[in-house]
N, C-alpha and C. Protein backbone atom coordinates (compact mmCIF):
# COMPACT_ATOMS: atom_id res chain seq x y z
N UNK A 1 121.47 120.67 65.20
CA UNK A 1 120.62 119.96 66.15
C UNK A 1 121.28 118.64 66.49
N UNK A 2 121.69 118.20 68.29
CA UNK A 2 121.95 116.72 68.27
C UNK A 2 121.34 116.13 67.78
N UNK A 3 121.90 115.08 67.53
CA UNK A 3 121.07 113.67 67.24
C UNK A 3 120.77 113.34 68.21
N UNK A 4 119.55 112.43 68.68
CA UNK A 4 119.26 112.06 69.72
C UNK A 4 120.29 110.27 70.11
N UNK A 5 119.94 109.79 70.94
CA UNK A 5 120.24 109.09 71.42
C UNK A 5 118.69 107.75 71.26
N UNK A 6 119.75 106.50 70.50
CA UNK A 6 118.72 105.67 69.67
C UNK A 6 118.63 104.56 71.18
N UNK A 7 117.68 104.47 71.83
CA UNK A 7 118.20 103.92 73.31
C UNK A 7 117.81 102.36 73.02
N UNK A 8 117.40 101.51 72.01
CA UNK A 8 117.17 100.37 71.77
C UNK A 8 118.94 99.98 71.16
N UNK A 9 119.34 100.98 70.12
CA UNK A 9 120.77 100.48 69.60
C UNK A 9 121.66 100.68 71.30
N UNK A 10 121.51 101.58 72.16
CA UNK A 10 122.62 101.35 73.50
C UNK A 10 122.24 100.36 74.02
N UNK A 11 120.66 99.96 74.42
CA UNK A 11 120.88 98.89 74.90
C UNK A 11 121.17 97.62 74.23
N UNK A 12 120.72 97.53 72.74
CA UNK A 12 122.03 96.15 71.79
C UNK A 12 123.06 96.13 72.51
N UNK A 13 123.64 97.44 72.71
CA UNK A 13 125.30 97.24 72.52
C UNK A 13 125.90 97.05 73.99
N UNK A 14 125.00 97.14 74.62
CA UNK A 14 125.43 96.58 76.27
C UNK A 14 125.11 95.33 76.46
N UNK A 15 124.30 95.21 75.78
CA UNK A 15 123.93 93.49 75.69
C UNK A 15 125.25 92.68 74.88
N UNK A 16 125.66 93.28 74.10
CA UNK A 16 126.24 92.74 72.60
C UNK A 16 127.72 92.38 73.61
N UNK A 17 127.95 93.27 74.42
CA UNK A 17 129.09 93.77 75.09
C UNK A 17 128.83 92.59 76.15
N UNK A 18 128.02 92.41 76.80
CA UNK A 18 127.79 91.58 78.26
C UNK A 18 128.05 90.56 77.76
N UNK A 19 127.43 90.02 76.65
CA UNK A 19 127.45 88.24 75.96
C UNK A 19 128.46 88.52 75.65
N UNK A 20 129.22 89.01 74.71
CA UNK A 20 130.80 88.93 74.44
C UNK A 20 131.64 88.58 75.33
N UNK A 21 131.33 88.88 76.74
CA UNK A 21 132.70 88.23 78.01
C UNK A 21 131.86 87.37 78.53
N UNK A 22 130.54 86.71 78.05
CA UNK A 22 129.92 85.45 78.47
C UNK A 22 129.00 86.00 80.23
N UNK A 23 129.39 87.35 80.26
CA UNK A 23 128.75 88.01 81.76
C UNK A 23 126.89 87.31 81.65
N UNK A 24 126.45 86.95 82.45
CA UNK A 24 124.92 87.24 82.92
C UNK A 24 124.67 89.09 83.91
N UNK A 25 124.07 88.87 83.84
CA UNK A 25 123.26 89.85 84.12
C UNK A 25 123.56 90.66 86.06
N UNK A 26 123.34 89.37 86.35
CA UNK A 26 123.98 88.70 87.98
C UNK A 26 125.49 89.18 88.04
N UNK A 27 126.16 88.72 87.18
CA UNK A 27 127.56 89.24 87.14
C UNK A 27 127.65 90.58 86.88
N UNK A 28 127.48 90.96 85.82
CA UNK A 28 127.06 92.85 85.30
C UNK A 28 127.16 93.74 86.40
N UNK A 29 125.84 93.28 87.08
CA UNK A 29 125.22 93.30 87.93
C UNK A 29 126.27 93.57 89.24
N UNK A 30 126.99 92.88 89.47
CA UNK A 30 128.14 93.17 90.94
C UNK A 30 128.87 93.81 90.12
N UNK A 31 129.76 93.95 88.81
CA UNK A 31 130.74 94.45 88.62
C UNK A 31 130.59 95.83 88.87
N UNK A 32 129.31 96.28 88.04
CA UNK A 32 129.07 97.21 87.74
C UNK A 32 128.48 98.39 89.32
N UNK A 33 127.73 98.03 89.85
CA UNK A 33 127.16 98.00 91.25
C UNK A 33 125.63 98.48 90.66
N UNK A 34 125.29 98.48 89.74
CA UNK A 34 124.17 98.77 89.22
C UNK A 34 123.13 97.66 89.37
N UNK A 35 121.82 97.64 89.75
CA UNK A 35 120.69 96.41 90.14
C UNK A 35 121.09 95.71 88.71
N UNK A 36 120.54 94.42 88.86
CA UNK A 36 119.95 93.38 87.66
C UNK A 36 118.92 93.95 86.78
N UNK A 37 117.86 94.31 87.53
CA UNK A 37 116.56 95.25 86.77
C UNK A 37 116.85 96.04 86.23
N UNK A 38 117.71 97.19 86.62
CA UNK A 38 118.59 98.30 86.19
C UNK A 38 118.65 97.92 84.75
N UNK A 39 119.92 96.96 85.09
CA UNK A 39 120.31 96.32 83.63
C UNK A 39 119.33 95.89 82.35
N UNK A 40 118.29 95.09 83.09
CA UNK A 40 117.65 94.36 82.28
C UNK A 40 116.77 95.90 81.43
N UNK A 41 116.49 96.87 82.62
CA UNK A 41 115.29 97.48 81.67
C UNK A 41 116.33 98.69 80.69
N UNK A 42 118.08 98.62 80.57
CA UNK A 42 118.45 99.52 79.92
C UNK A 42 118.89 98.87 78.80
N UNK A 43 119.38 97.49 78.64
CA UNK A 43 119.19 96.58 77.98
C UNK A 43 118.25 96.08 76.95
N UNK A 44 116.71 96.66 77.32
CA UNK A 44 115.44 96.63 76.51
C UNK A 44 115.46 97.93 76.02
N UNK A 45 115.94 98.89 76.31
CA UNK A 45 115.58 100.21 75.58
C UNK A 45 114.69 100.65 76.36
N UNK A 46 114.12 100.43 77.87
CA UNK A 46 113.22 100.81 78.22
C UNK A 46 113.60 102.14 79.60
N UNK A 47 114.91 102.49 79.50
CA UNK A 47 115.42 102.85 80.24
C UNK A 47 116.52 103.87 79.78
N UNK A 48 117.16 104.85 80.43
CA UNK A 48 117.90 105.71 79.24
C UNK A 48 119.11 105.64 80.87
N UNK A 49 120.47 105.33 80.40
CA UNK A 49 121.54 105.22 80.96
C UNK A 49 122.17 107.07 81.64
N UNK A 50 122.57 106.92 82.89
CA UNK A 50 123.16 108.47 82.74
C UNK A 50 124.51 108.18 82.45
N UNK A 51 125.21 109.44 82.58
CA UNK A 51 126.81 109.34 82.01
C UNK A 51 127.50 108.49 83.18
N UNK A 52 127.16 108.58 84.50
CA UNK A 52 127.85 107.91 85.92
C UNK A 52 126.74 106.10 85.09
N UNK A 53 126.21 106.19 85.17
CA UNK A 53 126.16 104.55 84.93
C UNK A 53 126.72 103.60 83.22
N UNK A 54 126.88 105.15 82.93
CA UNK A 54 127.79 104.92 81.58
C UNK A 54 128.88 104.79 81.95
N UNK A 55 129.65 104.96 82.44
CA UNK A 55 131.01 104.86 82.82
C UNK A 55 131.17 104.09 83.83
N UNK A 56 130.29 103.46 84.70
CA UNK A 56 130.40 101.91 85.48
C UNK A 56 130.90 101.04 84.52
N UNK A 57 129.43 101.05 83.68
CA UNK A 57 129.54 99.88 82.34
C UNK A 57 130.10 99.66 81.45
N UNK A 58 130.97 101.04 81.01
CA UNK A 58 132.34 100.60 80.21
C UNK A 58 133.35 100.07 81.23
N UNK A 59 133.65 100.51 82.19
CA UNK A 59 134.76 100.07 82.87
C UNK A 59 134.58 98.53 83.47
N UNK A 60 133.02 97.99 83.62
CA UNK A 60 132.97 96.88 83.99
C UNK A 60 132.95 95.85 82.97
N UNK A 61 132.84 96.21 81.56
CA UNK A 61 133.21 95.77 80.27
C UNK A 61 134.49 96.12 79.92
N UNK A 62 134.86 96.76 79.81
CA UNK A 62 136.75 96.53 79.21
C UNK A 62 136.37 97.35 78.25
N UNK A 63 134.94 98.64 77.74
CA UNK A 63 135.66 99.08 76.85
C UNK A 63 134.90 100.36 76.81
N UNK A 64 135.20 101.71 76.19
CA UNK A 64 134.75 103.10 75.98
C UNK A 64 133.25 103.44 76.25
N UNK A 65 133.05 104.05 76.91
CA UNK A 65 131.61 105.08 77.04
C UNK A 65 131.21 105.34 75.30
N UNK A 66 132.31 105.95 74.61
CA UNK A 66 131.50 105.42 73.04
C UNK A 66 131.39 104.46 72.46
N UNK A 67 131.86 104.00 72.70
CA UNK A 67 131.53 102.30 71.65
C UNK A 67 130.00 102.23 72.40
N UNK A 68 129.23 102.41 73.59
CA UNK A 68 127.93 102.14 74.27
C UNK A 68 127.00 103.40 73.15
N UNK A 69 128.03 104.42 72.74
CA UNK A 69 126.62 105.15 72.34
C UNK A 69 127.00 104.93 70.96
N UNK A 70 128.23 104.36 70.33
CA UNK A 70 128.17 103.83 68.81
C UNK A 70 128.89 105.16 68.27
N UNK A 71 130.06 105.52 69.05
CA UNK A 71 131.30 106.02 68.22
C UNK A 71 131.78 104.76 67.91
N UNK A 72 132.74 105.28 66.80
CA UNK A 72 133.66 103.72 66.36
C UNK A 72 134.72 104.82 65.70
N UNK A 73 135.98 104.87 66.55
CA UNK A 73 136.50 105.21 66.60
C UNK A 73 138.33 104.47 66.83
N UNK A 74 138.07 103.24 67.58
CA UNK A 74 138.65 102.22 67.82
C UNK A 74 140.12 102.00 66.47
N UNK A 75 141.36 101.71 66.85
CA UNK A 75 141.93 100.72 66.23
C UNK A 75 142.81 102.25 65.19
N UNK A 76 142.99 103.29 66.30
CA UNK A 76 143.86 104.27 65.89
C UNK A 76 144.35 104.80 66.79
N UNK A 77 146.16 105.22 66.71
CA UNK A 77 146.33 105.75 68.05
C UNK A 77 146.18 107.23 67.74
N UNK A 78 145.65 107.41 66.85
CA UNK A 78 145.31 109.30 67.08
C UNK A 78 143.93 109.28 66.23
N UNK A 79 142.98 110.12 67.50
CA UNK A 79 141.73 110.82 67.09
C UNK A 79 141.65 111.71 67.01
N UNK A 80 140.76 112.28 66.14
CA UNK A 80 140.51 113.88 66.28
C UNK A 80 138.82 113.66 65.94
N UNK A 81 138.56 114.92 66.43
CA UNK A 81 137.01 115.14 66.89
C UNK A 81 136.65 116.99 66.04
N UNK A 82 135.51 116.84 65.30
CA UNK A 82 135.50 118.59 65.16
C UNK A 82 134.78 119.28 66.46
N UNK A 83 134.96 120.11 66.08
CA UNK A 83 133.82 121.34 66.95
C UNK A 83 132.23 120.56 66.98
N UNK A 84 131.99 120.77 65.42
CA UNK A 84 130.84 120.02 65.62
C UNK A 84 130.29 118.58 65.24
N UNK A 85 131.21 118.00 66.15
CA UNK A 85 130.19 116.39 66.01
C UNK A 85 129.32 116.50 66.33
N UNK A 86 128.25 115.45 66.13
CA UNK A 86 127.25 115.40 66.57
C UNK A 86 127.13 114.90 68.17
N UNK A 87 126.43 115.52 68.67
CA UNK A 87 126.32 115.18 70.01
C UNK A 87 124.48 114.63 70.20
N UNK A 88 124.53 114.09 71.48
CA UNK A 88 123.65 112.70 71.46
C UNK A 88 122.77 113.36 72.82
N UNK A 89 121.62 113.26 73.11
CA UNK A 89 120.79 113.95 73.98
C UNK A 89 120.49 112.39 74.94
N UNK A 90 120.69 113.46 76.41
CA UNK A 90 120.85 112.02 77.31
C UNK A 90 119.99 113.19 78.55
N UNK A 91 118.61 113.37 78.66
CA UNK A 91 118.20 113.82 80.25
C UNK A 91 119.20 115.07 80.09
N UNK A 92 118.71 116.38 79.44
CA UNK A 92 118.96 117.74 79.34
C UNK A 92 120.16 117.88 79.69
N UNK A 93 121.26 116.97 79.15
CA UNK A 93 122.81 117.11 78.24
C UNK A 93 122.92 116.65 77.28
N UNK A 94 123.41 117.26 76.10
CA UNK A 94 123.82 117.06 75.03
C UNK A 94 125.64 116.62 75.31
N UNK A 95 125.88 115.73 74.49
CA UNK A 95 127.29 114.90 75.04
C UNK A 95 127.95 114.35 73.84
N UNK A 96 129.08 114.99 73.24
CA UNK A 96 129.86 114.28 72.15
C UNK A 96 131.03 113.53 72.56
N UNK A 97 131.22 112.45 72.26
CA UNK A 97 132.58 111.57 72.96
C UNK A 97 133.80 112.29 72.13
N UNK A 98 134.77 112.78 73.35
CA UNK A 98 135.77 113.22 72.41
C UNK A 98 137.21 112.44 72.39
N UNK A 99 136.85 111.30 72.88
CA UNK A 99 138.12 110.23 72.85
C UNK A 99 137.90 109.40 72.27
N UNK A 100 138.82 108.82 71.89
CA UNK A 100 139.23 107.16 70.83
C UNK A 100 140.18 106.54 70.85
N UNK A 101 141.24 107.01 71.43
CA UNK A 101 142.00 106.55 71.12
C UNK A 101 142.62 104.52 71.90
N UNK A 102 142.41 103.81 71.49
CA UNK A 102 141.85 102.73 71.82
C UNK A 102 142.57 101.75 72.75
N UNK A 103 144.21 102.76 72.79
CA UNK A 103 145.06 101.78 73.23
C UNK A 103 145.03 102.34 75.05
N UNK A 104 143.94 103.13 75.61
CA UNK A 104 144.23 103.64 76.80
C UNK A 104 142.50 103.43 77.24
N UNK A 105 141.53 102.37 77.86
CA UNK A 105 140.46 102.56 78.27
C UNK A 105 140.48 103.20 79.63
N UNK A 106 141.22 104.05 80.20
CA UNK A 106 141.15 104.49 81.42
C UNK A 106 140.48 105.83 81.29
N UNK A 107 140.69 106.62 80.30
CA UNK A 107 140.13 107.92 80.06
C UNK A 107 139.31 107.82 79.20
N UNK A 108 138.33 108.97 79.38
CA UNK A 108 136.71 108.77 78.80
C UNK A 108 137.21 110.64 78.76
N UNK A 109 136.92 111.07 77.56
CA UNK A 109 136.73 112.64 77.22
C UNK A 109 135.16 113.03 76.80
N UNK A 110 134.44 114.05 77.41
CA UNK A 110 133.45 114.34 76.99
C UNK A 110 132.89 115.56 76.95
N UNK A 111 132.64 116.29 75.71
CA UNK A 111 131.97 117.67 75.73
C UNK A 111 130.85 118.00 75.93
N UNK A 112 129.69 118.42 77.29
CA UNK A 112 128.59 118.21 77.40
C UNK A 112 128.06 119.48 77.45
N UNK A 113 127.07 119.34 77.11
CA UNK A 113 125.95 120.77 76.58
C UNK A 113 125.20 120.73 78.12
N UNK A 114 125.27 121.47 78.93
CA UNK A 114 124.46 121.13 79.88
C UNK A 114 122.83 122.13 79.80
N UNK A 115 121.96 121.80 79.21
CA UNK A 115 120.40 122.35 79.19
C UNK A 115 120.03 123.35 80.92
N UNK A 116 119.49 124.63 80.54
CA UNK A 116 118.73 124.50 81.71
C UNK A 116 117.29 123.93 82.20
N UNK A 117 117.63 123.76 83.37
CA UNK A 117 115.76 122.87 83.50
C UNK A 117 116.30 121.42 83.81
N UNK A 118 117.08 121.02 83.35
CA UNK A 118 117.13 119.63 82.78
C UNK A 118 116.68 118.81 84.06
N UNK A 119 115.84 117.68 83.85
CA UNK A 119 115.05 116.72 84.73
C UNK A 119 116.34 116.46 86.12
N UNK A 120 115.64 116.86 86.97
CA UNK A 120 116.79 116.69 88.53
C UNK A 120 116.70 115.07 88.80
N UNK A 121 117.23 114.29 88.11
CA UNK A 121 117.83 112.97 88.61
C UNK A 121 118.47 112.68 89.62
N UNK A 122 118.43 111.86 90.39
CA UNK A 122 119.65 111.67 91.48
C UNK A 122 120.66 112.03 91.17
N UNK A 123 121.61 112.11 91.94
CA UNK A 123 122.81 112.20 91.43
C UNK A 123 123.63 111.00 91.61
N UNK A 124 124.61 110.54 91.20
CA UNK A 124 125.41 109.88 90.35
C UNK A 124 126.92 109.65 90.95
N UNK A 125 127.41 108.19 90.95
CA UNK A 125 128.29 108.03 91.83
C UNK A 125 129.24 106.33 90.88
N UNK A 126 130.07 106.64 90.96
CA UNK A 126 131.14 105.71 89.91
C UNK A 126 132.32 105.79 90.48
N UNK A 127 133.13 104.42 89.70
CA UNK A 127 134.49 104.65 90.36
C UNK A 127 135.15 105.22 89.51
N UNK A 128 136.51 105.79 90.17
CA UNK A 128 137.62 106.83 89.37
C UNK A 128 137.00 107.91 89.88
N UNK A 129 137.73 109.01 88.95
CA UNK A 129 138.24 110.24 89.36
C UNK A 129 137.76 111.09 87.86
N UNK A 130 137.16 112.53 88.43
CA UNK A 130 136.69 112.95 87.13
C UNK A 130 137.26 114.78 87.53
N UNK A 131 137.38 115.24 86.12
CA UNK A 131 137.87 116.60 85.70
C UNK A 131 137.03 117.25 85.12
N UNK A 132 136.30 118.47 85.20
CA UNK A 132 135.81 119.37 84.34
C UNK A 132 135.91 120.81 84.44
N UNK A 133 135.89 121.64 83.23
CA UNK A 133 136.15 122.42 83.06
C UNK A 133 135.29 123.50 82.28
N UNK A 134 134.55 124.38 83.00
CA UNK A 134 133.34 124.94 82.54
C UNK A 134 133.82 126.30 81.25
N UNK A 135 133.57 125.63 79.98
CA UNK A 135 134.08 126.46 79.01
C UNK A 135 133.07 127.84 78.69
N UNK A 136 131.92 127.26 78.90
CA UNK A 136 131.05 128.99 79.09
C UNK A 136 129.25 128.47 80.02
N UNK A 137 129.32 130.08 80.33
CA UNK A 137 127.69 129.35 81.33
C UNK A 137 128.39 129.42 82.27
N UNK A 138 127.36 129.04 83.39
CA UNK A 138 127.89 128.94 84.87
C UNK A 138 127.04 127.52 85.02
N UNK A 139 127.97 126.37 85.71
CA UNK A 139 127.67 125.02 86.27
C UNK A 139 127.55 125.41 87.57
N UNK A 140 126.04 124.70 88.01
CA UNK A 140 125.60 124.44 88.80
C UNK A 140 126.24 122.73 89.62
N UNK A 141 127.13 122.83 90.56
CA UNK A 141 127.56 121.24 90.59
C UNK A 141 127.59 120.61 91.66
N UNK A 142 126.44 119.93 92.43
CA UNK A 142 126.17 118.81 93.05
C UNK A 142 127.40 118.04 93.60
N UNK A 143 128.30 117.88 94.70
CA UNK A 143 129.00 117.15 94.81
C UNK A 143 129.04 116.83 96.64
N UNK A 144 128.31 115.82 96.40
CA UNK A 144 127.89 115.53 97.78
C UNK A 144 126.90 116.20 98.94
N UNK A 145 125.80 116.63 97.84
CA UNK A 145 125.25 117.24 98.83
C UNK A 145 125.25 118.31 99.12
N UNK A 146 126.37 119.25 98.56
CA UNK A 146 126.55 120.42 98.18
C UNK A 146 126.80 121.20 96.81
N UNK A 147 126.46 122.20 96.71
CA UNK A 147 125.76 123.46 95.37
C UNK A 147 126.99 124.16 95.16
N UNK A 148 127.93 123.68 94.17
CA UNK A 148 129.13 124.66 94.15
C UNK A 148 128.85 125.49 92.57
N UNK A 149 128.78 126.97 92.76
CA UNK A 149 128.87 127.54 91.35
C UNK A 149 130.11 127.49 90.51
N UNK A 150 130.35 126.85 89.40
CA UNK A 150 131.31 126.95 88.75
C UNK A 150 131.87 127.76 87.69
N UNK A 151 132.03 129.41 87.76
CA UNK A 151 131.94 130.05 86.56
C UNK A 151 132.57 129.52 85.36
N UNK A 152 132.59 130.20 84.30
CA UNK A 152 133.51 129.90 82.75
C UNK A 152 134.95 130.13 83.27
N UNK A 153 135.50 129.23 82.62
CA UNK A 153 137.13 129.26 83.03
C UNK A 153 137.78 128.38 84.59
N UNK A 154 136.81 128.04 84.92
CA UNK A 154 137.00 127.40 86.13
C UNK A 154 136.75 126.02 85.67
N UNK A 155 137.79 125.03 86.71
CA UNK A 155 138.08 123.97 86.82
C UNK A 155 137.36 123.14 88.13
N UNK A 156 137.23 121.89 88.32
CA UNK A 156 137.13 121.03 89.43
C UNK A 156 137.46 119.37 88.47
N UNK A 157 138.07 119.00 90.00
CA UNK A 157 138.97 117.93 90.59
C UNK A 157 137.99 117.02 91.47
N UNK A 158 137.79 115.80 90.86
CA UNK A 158 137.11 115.33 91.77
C UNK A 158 137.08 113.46 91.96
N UNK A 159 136.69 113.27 93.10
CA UNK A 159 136.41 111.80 93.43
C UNK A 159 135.30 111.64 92.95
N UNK A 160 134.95 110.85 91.85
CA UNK A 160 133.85 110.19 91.27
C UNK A 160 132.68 108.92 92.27
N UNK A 161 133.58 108.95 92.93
CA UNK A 161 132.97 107.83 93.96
C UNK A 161 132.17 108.73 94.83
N UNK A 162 131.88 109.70 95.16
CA UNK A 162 131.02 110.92 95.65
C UNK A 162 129.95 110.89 94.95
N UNK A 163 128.56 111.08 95.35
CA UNK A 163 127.38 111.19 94.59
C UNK A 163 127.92 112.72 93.97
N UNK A 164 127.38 113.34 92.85
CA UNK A 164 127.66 114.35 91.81
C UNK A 164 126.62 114.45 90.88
N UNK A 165 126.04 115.38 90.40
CA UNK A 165 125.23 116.06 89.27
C UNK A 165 125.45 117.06 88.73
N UNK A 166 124.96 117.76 87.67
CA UNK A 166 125.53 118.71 87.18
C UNK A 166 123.90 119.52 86.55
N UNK A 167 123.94 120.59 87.04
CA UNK A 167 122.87 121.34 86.78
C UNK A 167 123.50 123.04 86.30
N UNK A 168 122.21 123.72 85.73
CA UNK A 168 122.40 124.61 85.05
C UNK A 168 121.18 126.33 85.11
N UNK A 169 121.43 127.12 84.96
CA UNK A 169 120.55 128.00 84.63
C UNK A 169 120.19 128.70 83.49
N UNK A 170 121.63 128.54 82.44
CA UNK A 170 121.54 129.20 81.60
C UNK A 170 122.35 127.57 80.62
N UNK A 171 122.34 127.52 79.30
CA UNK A 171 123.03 126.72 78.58
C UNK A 171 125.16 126.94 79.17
N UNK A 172 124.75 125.86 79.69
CA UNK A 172 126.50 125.83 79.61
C UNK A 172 127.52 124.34 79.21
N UNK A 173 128.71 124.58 78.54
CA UNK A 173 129.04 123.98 78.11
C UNK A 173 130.07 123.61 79.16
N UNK A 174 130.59 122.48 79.08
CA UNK A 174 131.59 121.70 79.96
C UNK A 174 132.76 120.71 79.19
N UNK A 175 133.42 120.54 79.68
CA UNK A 175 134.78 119.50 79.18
C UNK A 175 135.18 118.54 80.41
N UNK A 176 134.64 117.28 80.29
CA UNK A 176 134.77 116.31 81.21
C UNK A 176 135.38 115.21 80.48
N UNK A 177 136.68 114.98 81.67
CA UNK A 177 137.19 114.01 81.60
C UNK A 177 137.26 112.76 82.75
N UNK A 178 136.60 111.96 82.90
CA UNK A 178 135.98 110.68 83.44
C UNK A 178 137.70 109.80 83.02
N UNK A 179 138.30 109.25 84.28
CA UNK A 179 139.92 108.49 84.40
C UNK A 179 139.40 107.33 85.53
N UNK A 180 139.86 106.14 84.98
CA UNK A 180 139.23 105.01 86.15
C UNK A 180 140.84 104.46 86.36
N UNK A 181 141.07 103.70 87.58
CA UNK A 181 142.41 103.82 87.87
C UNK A 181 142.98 102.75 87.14
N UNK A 182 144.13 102.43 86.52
CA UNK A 182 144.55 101.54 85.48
C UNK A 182 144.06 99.92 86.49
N UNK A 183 144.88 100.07 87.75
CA UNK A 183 144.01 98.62 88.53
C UNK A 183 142.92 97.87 88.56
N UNK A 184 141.77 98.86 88.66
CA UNK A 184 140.62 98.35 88.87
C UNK A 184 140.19 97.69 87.26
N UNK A 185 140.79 98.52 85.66
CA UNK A 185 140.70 97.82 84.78
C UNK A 185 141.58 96.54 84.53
N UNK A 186 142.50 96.10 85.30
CA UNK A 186 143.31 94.78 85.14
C UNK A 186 142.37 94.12 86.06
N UNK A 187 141.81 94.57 86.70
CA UNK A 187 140.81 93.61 88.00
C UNK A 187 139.68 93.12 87.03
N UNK A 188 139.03 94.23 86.35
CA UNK A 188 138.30 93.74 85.72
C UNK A 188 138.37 92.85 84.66
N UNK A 189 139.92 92.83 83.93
CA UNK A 189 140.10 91.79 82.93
C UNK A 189 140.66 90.55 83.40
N UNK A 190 140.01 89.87 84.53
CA UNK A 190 140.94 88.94 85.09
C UNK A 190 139.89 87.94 85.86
């Protein structure tokens, strides 16, 4: 069974993360393109982050989509991950971070359980460029407005900056890799 997702410890750690580069909220806030309120109510725990506003907020922080959900993994240049980590329930995906390795924040690896049913959220729009690869199930995938079926064994290539969702009928599993362009992270450390 995942573990769930403790949404008072993510929002600590986006907070913990914002005060650490001295950011307000206001600042966050443009880097990220996400509202102030946004922030403030995911920040309280009153709010549950998706993976596209997870991956604004590491990249507008300088650091991993896990360190936000409390992998600590950091301060090795080789990770390894089992089959079964625990994976963390986020809005009918289950999601284990499968990267660490600390010396590259441009790539974000993630194995997601995609639920069927799962609550139809907007869909979801970030910068960079994202990869997935439907390891079993058939993905249902949102990319601009359009319904592309993705069987098992099939791949997509995509501009992240495109609204995108990922829906399901049956349990399917996925391998996403989320790449933000090395620039926009020197922009952000500067």
């Amino acid at each position: 069974m995942p573990s769930a997702v403790d949404l008072d410890a993510v929002g600590q750690r986006l907070k913990s993360a914002r005060e650490t580069l001295g950011l307000t909220l206001d600042q966050l806030s443009e880097r990220s393109g996400l509202s102030k309120a946004h922030l403030s109510r995911l920040e309280s725990g009153e709010r549950q982050a998706s993976i596209g506003a997870l991956v604004d907020l590491a990249t507008a922080l300088g650091v991993r989509v896990g360190s936000l959900l409390g992998e600590d993994t950091a301060g090795s240049e080789l990770a390894t991950f089992s089959a079964d980590a625990p994976r963390r329930a986020a809005g009918g995906l289950e999601i284990a971070v499968c990267s660490g390795f600390s010396g590259s924040r441009s790539i974000e690896a993630l194995r997601v359980r995609v639920r069927p049913r799962r609550p139809a959220g907007p869909p979801v729009q970030h910068r960079g460029e994202e990869w997935l690869y439907v390891v079993s199930g058939t993905l249902i995938f949102d990319y601009d407005g359009v319904d592309y079926t993705i069987p098992a064994g099939s791949a997509v290539h995509f501009d992240a900056g495109r609204p995108h969702r990922m829906t399901a009928r049956v349990i399917t599993e996925v391998l996403l890799v989320s790449a933000t362009d090395h620039t926009e992270l020197s922009r952000i450390h500067h």
